[in-house]
Protein backbone atom coordinates (compact mmCIF):
# COMPACT_ATOMS: atom_id res chain seq x y z
CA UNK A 1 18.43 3.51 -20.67
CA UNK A 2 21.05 5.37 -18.80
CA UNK A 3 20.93 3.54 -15.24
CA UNK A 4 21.95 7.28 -14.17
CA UNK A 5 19.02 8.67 -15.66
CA UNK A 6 16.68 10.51 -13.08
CA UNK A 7 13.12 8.56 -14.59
CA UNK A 8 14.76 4.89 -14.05
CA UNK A 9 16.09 5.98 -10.40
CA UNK A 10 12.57 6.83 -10.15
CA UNK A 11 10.91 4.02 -11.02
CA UNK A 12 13.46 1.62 -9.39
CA UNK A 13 12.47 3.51 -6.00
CA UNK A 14 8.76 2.95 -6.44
CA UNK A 15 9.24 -0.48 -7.37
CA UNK A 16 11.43 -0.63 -3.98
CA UNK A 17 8.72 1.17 -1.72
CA UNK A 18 5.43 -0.76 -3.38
CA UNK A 19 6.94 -4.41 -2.97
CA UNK A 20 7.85 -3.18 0.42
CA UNK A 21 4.25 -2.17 1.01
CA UNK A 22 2.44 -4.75 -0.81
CA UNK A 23 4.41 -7.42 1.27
CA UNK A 24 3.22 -5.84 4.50
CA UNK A 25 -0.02 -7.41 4.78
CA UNK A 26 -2.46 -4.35 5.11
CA UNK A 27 -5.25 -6.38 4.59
CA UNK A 28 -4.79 -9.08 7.16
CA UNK A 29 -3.57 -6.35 9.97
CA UNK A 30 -6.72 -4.39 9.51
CA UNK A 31 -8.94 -7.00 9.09
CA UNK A 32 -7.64 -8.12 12.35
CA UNK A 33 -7.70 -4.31 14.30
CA UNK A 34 -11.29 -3.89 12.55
CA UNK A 35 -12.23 -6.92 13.68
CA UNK A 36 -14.48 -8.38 16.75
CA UNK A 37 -11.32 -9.65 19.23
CA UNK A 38 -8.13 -7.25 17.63
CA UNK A 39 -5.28 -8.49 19.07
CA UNK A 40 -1.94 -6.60 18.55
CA UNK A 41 1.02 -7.87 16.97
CA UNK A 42 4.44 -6.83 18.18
CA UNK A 43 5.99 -6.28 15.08
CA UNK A 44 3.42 -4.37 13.39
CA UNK A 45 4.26 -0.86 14.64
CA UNK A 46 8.13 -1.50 13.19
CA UNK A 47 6.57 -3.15 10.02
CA UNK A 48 4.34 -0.22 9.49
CA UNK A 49 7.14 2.27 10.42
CA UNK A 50 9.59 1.06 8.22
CA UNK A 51 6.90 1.25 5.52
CA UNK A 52 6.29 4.60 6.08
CA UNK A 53 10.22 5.15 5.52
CA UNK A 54 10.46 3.50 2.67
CA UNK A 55 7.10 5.52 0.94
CA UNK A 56 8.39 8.61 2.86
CA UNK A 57 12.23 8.48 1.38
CA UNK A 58 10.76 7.24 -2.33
CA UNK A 59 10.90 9.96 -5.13
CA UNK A 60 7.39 9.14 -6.35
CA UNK A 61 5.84 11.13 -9.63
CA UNK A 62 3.98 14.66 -8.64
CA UNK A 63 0.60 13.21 -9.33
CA UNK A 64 0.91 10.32 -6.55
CA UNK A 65 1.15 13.23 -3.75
CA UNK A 66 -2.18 12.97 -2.34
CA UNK A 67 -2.02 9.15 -2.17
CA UNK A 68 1.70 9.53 -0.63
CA UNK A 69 0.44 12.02 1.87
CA UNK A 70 -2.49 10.38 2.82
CA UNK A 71 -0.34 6.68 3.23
CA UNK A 72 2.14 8.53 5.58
CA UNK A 73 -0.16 10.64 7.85
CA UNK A 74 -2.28 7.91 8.70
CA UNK A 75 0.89 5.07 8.95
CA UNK A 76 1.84 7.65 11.14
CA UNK A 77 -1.21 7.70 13.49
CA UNK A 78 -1.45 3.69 13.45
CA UNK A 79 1.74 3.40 15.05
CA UNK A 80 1.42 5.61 17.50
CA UNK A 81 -1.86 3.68 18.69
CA UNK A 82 -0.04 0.12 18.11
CA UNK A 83 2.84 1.71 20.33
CA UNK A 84 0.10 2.53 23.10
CA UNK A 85 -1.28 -1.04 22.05
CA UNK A 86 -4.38 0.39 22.48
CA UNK A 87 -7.12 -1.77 20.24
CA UNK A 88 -9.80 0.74 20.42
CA UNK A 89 -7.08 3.40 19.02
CA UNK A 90 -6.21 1.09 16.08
CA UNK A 91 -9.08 0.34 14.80
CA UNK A 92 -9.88 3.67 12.96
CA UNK A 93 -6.60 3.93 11.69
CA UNK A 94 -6.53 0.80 10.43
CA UNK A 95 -9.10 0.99 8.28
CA UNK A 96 -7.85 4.22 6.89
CA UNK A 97 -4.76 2.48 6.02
CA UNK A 98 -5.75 -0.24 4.40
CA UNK A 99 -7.76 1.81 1.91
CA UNK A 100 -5.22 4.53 1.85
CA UNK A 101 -2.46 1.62 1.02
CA UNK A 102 -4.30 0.32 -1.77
CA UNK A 103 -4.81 3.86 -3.33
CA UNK A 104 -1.17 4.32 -3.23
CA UNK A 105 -0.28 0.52 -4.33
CA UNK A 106 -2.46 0.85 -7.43
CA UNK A 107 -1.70 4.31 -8.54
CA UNK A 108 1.91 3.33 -7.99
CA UNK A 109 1.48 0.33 -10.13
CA UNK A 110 -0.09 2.36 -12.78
CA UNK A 111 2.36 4.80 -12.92
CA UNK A 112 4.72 1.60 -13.62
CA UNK A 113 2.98 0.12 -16.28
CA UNK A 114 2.61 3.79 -18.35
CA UNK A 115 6.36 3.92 -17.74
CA UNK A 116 7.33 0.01 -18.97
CA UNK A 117 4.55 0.62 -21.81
CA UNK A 118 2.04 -1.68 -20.83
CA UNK A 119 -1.23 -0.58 -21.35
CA UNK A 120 -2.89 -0.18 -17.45
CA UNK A 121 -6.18 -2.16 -18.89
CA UNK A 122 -4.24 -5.73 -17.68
CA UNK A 123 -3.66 -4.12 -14.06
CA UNK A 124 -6.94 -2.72 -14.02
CA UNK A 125 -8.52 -6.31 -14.76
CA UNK A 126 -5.96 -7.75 -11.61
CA UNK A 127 -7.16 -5.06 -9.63
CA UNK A 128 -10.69 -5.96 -9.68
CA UNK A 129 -9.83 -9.84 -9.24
CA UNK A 130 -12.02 -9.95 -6.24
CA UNK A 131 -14.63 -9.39 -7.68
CA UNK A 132 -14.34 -11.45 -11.03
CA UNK A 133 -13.35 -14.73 -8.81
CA UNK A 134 -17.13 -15.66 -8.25
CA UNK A 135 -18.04 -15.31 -11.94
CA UNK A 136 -14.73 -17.22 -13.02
CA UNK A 137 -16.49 -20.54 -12.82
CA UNK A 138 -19.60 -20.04 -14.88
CA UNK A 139 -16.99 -19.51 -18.55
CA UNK A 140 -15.55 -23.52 -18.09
C-alpha cells in the first residue's frame, strides 16, 4: 500500500486518536464523578482536552460522524465543569462520556477491522467480554 495513499493516512489517524482514547481511562473517571464521594483529578480536564484534539483533528470515515460529534460536544462540556471543579457539574457529563467514548471506540475499531480484513465477529465477541467473564468458568 502506498504509505501516501489517503485510506492508510486514514486509518493510521484513527488508530492514533482510539489508542489515545482508549488509554484515557473513561471508565475509571466516570465511575469516580458518578460515584457517591467524586473527587476531581487535576489532570483530567488536560487528559480529556487533549483527547478531544486528537478525535477532533482525526480524519475519521463519514459514517463515524455522529459518534465523533457526540465524543467532542460532551468532552467539551466535561472540561468545562472539571475546570470549575465543580462535582455536581461532572457528574452528568461524565456519564455521557463514558458511553459516548465507547460508541466511538468500538465503531472506530470496527471500521479497522473491515479495513485490515478481519471479520468484526472477533471484536464483537471482545466487546461483550464483560459479560461472558461470569460464564467463562462453567466450559473447564
Amino acid at each position: 500500500m502506498d504509505p501516501h495513499d489517503s485510506r492508510g493516512e486514514g486509518i493510521a489517524g484513527v488508530l492514533a486518536a482510539l489508542a489515545f482514547i482508549d488509554n484515557v481511562g473513561f471508565h475509571g473517571i466516570a465511575t469516580n464523578l458518578t460515584g457517591p464521594a467524586p473527587k476531581i483529578d487535576r489532570n483530567w480536564a488536560a487528559l480529556i482536552g487533549n483527547a478531544r484534539i486528537a478525535v477532533a483533528a482525526t480524519h475519521w470515515p463519514e459514517g463515524l460522524n455522529p459518534q465523533v460529534q457526540a465524543f467532542l460536544t460532551v468532552a467539551e462540556k466535561l472540561v468545562s465543569a472539571l475546570e470549575l471543579r465543580d462535582t455536581d457539574a461532572t457528574k452528568g457529563p461524565a456519564g455521557e462520556l463514558h458511553i459516548s467514548y465507547h460508541a466511538l471506540s468500538d465503531a472506530g475499531w470496527q471500521h479497522l477491522a473491515e479495513a485490515a480484513g478481519i471479520a468484526a465477529g472477533a471484536h464483537d465477541a471482545e466487546g461483550h467480554a464483560h459479560g461472558a467473564e461470569g460464564h467463562a468458568h462453567h466450559h473447564h
